[in-house]
C-alpha atoms as a PDB file:
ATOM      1  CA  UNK A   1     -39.601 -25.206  13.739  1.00  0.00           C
ATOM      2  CA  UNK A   2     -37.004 -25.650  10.910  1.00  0.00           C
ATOM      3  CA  UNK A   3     -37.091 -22.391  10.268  1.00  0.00           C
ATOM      4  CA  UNK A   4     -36.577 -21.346  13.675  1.00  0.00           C
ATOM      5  CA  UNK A   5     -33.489 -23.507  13.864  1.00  0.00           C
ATOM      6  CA  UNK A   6     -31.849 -22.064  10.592  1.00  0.00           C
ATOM      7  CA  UNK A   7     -32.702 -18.456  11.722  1.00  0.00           C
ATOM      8  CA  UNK A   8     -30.839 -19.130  14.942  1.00  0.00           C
ATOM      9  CA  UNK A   9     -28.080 -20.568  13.367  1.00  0.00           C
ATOM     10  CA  UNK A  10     -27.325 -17.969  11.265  1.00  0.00           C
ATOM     11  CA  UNK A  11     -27.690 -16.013  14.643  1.00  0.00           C
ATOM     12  CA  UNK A  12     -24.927 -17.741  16.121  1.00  0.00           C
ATOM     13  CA  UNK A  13     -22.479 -17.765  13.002  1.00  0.00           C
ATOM     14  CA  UNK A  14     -23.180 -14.288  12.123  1.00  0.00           C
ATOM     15  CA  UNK A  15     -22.120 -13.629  15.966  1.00  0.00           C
ATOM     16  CA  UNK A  16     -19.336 -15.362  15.773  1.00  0.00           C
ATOM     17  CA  UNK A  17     -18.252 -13.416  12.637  1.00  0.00           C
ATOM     18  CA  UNK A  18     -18.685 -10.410  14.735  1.00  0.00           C
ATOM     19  CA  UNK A  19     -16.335 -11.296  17.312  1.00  0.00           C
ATOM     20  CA  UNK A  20     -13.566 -12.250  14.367  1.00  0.00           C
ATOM     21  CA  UNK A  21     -13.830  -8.659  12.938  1.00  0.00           C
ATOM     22  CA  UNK A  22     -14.079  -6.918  15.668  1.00  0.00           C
ATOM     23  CA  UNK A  23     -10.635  -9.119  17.049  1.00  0.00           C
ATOM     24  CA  UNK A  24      -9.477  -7.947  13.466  1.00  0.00           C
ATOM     25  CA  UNK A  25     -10.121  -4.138  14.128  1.00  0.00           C
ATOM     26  CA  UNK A  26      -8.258  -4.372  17.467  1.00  0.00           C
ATOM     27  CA  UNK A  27      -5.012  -6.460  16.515  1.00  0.00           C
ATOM     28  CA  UNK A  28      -4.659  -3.251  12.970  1.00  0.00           C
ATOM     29  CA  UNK A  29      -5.463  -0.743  15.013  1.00  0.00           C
ATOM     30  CA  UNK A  30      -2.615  -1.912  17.645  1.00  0.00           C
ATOM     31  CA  UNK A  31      -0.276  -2.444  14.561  1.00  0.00           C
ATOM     32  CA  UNK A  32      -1.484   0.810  13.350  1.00  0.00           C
ATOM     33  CA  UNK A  33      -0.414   2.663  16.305  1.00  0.00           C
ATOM     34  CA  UNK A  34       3.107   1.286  16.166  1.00  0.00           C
ATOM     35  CA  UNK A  35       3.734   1.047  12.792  1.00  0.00           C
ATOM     36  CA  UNK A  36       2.612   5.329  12.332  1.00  0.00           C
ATOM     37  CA  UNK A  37       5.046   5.932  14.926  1.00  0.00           C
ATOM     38  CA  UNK A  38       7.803   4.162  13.068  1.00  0.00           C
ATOM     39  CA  UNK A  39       7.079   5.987   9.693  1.00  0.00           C
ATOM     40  CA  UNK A  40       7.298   9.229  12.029  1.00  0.00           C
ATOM     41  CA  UNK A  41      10.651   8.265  13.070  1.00  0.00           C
ATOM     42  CA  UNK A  42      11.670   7.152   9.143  1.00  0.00           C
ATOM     43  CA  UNK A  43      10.300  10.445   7.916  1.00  0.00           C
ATOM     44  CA  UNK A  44      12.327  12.531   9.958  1.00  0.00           C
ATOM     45  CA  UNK A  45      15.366  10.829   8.503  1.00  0.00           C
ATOM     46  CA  UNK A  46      13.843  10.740   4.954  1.00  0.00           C
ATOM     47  CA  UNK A  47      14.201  14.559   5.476  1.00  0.00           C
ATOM     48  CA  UNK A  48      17.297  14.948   6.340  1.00  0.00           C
ATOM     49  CA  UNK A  49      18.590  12.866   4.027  1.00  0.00           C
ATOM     50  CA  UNK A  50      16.743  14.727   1.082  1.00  0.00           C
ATOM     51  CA  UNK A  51      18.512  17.964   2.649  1.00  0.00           C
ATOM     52  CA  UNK A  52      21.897  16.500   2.508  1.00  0.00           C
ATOM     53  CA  UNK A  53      21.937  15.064  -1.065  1.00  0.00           C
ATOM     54  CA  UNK A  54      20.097  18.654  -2.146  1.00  0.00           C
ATOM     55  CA  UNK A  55      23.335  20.793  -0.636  1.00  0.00           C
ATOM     56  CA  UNK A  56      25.597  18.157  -2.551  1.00  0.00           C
ATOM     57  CA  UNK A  57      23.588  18.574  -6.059  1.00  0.00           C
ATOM     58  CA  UNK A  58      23.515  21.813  -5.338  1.00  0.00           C
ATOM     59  CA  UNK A  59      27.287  22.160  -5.325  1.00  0.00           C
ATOM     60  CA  UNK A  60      27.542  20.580  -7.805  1.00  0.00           C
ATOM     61  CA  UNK A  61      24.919  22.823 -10.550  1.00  0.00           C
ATOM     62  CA  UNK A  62      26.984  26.104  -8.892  1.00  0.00           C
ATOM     63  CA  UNK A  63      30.348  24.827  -9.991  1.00  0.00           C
ATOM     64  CA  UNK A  64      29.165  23.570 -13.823  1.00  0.00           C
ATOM     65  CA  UNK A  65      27.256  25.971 -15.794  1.00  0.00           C
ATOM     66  CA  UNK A  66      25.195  23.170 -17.967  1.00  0.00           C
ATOM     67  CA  UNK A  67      23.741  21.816 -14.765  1.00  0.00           C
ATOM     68  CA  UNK A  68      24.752  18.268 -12.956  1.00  0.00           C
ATOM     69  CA  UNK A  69      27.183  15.919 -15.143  1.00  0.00           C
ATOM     70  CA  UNK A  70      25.991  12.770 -13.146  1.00  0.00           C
ATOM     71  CA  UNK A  71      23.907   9.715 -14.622  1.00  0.00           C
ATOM     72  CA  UNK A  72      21.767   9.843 -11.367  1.00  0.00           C
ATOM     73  CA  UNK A  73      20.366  13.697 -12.542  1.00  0.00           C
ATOM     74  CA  UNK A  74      19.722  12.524 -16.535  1.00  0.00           C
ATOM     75  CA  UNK A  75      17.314  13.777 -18.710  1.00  0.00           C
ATOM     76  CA  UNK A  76      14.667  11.030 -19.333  1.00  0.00           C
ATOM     77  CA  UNK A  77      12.066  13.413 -21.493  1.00  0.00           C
ATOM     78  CA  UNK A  78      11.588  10.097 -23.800  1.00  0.00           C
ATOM     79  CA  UNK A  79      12.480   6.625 -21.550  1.00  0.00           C
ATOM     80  CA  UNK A  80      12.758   3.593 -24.254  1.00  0.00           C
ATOM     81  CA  UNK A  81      12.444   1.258 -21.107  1.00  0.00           C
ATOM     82  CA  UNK A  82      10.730   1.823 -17.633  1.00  0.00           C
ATOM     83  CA  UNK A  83      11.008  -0.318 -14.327  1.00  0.00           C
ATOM     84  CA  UNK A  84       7.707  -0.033 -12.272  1.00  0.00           C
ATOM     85  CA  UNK A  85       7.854  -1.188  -8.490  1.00  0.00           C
ATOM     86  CA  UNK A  86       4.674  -1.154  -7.012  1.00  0.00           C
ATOM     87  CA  UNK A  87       3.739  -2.234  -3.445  1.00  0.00           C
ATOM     88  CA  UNK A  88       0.694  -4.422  -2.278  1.00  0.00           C
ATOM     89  CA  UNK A  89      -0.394  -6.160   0.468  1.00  0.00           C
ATOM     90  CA  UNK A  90       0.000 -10.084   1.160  1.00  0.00           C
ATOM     91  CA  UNK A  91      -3.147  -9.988   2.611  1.00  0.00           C
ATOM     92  CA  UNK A  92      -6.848  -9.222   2.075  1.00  0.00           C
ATOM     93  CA  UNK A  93      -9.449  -8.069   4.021  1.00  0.00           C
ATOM     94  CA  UNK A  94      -8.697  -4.268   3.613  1.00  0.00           C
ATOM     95  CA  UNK A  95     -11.383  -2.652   1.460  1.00  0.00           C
ATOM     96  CA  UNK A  96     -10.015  -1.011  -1.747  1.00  0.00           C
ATOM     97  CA  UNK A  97      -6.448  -1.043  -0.493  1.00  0.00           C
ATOM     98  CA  UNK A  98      -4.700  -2.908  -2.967  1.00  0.00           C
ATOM     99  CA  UNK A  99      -7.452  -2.809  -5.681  1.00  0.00           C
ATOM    100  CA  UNK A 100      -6.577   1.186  -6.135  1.00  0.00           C
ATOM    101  CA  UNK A 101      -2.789   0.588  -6.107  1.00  0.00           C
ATOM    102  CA  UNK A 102      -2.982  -2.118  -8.691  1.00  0.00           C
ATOM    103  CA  UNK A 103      -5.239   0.463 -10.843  1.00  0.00           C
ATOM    104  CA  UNK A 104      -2.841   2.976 -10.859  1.00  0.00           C
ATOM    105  CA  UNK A 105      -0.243   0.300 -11.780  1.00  0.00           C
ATOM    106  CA  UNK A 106      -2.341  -0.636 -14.936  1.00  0.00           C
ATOM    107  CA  UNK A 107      -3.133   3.210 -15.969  1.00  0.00           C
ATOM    108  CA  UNK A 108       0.350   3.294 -15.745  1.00  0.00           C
ATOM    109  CA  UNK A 109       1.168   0.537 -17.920  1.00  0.00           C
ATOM    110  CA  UNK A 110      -1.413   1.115 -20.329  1.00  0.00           C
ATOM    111  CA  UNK A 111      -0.049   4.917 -20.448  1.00  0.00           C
ATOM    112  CA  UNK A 112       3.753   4.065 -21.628  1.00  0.00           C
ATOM    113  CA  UNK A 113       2.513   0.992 -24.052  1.00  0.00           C
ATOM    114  CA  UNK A 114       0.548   3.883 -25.852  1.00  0.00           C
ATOM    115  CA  UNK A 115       3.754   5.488 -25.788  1.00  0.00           C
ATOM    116  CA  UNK A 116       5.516   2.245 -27.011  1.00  0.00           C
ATOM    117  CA  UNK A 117       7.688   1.911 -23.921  1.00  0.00           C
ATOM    118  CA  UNK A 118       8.776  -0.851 -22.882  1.00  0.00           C
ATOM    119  CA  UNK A 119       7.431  -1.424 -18.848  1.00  0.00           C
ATOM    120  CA  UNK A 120       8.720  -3.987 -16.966  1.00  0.00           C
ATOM    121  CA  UNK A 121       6.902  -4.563 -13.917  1.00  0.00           C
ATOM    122  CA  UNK A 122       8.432  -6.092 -10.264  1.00  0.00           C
ATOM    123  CA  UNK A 123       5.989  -6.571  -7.763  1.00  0.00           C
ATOM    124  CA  UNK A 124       6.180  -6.639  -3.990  1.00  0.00           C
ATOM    125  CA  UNK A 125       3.095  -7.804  -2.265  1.00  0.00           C
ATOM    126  CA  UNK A 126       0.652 -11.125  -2.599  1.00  0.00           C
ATOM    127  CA  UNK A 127      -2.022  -9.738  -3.695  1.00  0.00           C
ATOM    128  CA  UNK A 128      -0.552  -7.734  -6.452  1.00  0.00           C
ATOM    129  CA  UNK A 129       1.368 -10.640  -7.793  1.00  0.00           C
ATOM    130  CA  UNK A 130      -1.629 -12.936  -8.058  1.00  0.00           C
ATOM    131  CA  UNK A 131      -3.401 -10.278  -9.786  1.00  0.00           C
ATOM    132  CA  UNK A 132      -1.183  -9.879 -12.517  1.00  0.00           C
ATOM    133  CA  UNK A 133       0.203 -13.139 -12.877  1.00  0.00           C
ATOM    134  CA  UNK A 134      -4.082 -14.377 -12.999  1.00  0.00           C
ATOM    135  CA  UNK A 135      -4.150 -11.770 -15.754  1.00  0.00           C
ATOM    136  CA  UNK A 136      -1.020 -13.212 -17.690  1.00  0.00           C
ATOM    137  CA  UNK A 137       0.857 -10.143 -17.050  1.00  0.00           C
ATOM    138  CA  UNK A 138       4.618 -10.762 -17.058  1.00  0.00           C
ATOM    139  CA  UNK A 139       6.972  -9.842 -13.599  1.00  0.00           C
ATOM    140  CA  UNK A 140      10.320  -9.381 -13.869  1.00  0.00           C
ATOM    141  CA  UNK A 141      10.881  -9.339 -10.086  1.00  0.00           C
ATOM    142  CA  UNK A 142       8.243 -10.543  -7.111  1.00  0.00           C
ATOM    143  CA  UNK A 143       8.617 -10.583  -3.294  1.00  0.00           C
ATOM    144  CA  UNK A 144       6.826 -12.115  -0.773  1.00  0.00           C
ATOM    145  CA  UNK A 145       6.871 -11.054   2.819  1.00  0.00           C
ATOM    146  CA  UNK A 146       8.597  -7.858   2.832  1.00  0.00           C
ATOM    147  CA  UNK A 147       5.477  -5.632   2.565  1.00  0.00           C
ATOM    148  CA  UNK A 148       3.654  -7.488   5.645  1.00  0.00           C
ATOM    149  CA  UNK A 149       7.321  -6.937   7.295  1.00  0.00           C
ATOM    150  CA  UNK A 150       9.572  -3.901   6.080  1.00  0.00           C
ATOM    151  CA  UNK A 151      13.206  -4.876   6.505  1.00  0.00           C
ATOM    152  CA  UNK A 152      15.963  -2.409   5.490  1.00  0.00           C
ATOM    153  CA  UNK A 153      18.432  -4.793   4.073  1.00  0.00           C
ATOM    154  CA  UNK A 154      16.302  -6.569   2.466  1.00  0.00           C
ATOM    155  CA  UNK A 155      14.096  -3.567   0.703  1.00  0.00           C
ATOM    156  CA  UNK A 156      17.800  -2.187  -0.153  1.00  0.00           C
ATOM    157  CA  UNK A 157      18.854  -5.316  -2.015  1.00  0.00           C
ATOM    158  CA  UNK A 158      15.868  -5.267  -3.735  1.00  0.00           C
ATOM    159  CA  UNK A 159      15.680  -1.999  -4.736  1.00  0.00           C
ATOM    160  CA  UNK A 160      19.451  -1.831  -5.631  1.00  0.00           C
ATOM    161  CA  UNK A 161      19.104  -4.511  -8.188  1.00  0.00           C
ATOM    162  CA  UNK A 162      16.770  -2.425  -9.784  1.00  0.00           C
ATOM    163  CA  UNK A 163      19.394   0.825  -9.160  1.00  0.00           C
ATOM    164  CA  UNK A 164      22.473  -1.033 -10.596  1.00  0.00           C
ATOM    165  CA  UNK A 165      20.095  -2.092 -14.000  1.00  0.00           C
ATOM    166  CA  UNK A 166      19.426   1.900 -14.200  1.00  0.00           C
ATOM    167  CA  UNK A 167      23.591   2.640 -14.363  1.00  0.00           C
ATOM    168  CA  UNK A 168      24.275  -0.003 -16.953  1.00  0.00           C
ATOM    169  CA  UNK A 169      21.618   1.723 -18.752  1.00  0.00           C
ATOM    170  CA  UNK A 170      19.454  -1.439 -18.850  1.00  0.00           C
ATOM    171  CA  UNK A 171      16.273   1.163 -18.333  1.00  0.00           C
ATOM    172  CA  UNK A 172      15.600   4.656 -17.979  1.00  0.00           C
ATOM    173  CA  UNK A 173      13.515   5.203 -15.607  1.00  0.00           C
ATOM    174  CA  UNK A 174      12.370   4.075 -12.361  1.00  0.00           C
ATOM    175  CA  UNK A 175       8.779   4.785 -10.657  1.00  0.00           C
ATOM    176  CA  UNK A 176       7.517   3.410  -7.452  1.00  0.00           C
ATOM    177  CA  UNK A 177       3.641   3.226  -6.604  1.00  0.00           C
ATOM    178  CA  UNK A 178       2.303   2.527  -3.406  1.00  0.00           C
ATOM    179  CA  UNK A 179      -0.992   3.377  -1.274  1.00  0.00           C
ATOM    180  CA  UNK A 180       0.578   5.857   1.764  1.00  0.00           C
ATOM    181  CA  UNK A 181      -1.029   6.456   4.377  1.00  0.00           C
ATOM    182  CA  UNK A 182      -2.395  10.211   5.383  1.00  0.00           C
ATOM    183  CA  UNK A 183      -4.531   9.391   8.619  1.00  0.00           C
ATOM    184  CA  UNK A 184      -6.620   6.724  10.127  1.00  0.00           C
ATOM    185  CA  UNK A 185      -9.486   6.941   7.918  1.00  0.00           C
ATOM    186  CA  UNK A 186      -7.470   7.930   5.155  1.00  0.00           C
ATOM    187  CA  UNK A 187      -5.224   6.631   2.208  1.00  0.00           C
ATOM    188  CA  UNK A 188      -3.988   8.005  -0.985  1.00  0.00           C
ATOM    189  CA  UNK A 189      -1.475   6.606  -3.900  1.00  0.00           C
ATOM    190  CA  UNK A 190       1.554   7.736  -4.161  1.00  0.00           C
ATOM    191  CA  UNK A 191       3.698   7.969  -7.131  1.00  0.00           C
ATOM    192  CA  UNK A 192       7.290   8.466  -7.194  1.00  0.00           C
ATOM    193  CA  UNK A 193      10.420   8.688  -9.535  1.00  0.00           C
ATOM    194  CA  UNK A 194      13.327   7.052  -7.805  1.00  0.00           C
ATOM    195  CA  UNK A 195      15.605   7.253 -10.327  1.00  0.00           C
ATOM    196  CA  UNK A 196      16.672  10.112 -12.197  1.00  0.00           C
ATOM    197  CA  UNK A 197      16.358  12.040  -9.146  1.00  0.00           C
ATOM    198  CA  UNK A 198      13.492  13.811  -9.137  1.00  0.00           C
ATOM    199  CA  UNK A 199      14.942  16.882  -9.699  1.00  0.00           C
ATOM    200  CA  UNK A 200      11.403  18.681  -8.540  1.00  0.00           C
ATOM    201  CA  UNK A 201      11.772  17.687  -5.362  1.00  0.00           C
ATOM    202  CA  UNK A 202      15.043  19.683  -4.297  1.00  0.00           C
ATOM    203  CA  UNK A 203      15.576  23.030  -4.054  1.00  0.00           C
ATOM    204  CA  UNK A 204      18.381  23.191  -6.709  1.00  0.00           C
ATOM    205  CA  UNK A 205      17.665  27.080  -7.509  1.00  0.00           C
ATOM    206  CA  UNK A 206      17.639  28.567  -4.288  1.00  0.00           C
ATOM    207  CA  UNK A 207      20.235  30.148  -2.862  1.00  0.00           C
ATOM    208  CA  UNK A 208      22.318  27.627  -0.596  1.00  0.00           C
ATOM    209  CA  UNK A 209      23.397  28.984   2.984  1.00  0.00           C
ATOM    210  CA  UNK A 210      25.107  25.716   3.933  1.00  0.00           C
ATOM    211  CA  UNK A 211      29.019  25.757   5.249  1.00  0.00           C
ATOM    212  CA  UNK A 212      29.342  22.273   3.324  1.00  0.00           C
ATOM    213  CA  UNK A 213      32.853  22.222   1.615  1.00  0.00           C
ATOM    214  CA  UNK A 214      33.185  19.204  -0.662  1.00  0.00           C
ATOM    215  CA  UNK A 215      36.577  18.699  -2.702  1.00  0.00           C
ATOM    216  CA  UNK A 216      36.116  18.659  -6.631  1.00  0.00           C
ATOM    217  CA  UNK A 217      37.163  15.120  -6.913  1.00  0.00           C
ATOM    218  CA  UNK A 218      35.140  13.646  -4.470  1.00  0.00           C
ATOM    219  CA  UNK A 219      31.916  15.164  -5.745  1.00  0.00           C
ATOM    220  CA  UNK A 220      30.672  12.579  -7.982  1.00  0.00           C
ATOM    221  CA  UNK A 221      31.636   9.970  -5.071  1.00  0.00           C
ATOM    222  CA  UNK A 222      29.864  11.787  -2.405  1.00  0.00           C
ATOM    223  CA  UNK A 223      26.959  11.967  -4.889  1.00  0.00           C
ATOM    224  CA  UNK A 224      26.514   8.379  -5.893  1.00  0.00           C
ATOM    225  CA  UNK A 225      27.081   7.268  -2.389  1.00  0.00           C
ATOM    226  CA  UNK A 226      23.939   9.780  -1.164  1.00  0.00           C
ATOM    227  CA  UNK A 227      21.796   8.952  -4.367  1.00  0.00           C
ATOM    228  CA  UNK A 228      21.922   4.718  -3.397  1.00  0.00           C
ATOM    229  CA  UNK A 229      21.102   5.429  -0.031  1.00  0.00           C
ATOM    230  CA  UNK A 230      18.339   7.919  -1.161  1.00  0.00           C
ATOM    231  CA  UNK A 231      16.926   5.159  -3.173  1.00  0.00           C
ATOM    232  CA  UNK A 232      17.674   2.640  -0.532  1.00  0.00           C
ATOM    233  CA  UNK A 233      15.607   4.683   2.085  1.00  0.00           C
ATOM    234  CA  UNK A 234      12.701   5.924  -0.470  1.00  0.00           C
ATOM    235  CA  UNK A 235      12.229   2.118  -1.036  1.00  0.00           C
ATOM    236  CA  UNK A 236      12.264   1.115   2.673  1.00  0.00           C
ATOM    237  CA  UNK A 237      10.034   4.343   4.173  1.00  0.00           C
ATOM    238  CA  UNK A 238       7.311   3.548   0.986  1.00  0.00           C
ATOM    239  CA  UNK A 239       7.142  -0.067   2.702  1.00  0.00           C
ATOM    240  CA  UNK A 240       6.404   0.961   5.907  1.00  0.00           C
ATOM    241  CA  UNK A 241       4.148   4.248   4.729  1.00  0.00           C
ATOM    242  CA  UNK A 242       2.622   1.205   3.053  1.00  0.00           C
ATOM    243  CA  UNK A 243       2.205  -0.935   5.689  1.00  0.00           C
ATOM    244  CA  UNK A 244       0.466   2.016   8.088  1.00  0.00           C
ATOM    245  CA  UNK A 245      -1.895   3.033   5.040  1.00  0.00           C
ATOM    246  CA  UNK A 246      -2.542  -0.693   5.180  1.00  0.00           C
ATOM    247  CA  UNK A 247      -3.933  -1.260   8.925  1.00  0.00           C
ATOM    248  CA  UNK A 248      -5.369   1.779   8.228  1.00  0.00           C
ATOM    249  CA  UNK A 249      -7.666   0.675   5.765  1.00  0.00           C
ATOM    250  CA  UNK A 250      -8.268  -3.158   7.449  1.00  0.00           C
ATOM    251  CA  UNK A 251      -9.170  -1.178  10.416  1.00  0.00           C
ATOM    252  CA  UNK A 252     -12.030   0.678   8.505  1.00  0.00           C
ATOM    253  CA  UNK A 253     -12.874  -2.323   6.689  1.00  0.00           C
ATOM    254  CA  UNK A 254     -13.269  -4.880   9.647  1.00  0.00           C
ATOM    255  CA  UNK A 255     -14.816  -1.719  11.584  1.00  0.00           C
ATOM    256  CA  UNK A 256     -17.611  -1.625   8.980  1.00  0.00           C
ATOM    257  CA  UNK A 257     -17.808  -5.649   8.733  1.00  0.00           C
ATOM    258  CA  UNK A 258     -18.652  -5.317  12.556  1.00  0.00           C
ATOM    259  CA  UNK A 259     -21.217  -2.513  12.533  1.00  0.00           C
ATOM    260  CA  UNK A 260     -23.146  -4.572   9.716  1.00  0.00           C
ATOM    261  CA  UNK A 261     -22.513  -8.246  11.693  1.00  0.00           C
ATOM    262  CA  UNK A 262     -24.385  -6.166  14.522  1.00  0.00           C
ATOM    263  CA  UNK A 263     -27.470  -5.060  12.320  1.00  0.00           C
ATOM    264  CA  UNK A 264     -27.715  -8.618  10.579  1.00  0.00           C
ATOM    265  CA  UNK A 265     -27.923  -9.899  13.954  1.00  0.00           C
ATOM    266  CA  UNK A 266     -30.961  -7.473  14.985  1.00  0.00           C
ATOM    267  CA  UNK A 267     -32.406  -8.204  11.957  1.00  0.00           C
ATOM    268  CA  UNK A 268     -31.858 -11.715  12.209  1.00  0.00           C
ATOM    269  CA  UNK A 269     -33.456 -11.585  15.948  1.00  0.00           C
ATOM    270  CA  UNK A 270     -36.574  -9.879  14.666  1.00  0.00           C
ATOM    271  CA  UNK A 271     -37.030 -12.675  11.945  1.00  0.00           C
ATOM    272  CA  UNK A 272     -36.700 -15.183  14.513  1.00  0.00           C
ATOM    273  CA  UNK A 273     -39.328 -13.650  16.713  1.00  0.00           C
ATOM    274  CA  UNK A 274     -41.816 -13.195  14.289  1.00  0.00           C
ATOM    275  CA  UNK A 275     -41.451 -17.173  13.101  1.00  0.00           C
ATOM    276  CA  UNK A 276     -41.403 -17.289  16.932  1.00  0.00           C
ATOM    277  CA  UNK A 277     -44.863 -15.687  17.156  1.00  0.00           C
ATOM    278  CA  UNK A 278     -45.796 -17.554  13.958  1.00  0.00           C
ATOM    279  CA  UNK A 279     -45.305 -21.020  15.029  1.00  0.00           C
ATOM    280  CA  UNK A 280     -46.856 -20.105  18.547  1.00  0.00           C
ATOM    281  CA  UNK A 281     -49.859 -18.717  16.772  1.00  0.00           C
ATOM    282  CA  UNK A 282     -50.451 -21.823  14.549  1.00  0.00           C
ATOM    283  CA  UNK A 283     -50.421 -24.109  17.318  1.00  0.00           C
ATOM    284  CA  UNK A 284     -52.771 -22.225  19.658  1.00  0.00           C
ATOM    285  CA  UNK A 285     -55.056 -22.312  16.510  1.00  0.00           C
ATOM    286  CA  UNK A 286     -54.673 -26.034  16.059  1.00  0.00           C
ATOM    287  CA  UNK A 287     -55.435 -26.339  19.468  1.00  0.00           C
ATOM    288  CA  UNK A 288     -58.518 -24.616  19.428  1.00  0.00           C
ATOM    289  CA  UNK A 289     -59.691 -26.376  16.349  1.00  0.00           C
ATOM    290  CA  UNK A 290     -58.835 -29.572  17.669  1.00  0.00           C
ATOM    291  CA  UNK A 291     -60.808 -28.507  20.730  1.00  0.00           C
ATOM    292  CA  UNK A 292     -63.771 -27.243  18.834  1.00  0.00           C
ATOM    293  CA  UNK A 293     -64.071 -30.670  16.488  1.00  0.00           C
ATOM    294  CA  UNK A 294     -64.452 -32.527  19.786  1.00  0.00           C
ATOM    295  CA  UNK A 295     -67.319 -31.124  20.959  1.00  0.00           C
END
């Protein structure tokens, strides 16, 4: 019978389990829903943003032969010092979501210490943090919070701190890693170079069709002003991609916890007749024999 009463224990807490995950699966996939229609929303602008600050670059390469005089566009072939911004979750429970950004993070690293570049790392995310930090890996920036909830201002601050270092010429380069999001079953990392301008991503050769007029003079202004809030923006959509490509992945994750809750439980249930059977079994045959030494 003790058997029976730990098999239908575990019963009951692997049931209750079940009803966790499956709470788990609803609440992300709710989040999910708005959070994807956000990013939507974000991307559009993204775009047009990108457009804009390609017409002003562009512009500017027509009217100087040797291409864009401007410390935003620089030539970084061989960085002596690069800033790495990668975004985790503060949370677990979410399969191999933050596992795979934080491997790409230490390829990363591993790649420009071959290359004797300096990396210094700032973190946004739990999880990331008290990876590295457990490793004895040294941050020079960490925030809490602001992955779980994206907040313009506050991703802007961040990442302008990071912007203003780049100017003074305190590092050359600036890459920002994140897991995106691509569908509902579906993540992928994604790797970008905030700063130089990644020149591969405009259309600086084509043939421009835009009636933009800027003045001369006000072209470097114009262009500094569009590059911060580029980099402002890049940091605050990669948040929120983030934060989709995260529910995305707890809502496989607890989906699959309560699929195999369910067939622990059947399993559990067959166990616990068979003991069932057992027990009954033993005690008709104890009856019997007591039966049988009485006559």
């Amino acid at each position: 019978m003790a058997n029976l009463k730990e098999i239908k224990r575990k019963i009951g807490s692997v049931k209750n389990t079940q009803k966790t995950t499956n709470a788990m699966k609803l609440v992300s996939s709710a989040k999910l829903k708005r959070t994807e229609e956000l990013a939507k929303r974000s991307r559009v602008y993204a775009a047009k943003l990108t457009e804009l600050l390609n017409e002003i670059a562009q512009k500017m390469q027509q009217s100087n032969a040797e291409g864009i005089d401007n410390v935003f566009f620089k030539d970084v072939s061989a960085p002596k010092v690069v800033d790495i911004v990668f975004i985790t979750a503060d949370k677990g429970l979410c399969g191999g979501f933050n596992s795979q950004t934080i491997k790409r993070t230490s390829q990363l690293i591993e790649k420009y210490k071959a290359e004797n570049v300096n990396v210094r790392l700032r973190a946004v995310g739990r999880k990331g943090i008290d990876f590295f930090k457990f490793n004895n890996v040294e941050l020079s920036d960490e925030v809490i919070g602001l992955s779980a909830a994206p907040d313009f201002k506050t991703a802007a601050e961040f990442i302008s701190e990071i912007s203003d270092s780049y100017v003074k010429g305190e590092t050359d380069k600036i890459i920002l890693i994140h897991n995106g999001y691509v569908n509902m079953i579906t993540q992928e990392i994604r790797e970008d170079q905030v700063l130089p301008v990644d020149t591969s991503k405009l259309e600086l050769n084509s043939v421009s069709t835009s009636e933009l007029e800027v003045e001369p003079d006000d072209d470097d202004t114009l262009l500094d002003a569009l590059v911060k809030r580029y980099v402002e923006y890049t940091m605050y959509y990669s948040l929120i991609d983030s934060l989709a490509a995260e529910h995305s992945a707890r809502m496989q994750a607890m989906d699959a916890a309560t699929k195999n809750a369910k067939e622990m439980v059947q399993d559990l249930n067959v166990k616990y007749n068979k003991a069932r059977q057992e027990a009954i079994t033993t005690e008709l045959i104890e009856i019997i024999s007591g039966m049988e030494s009485m006559k």
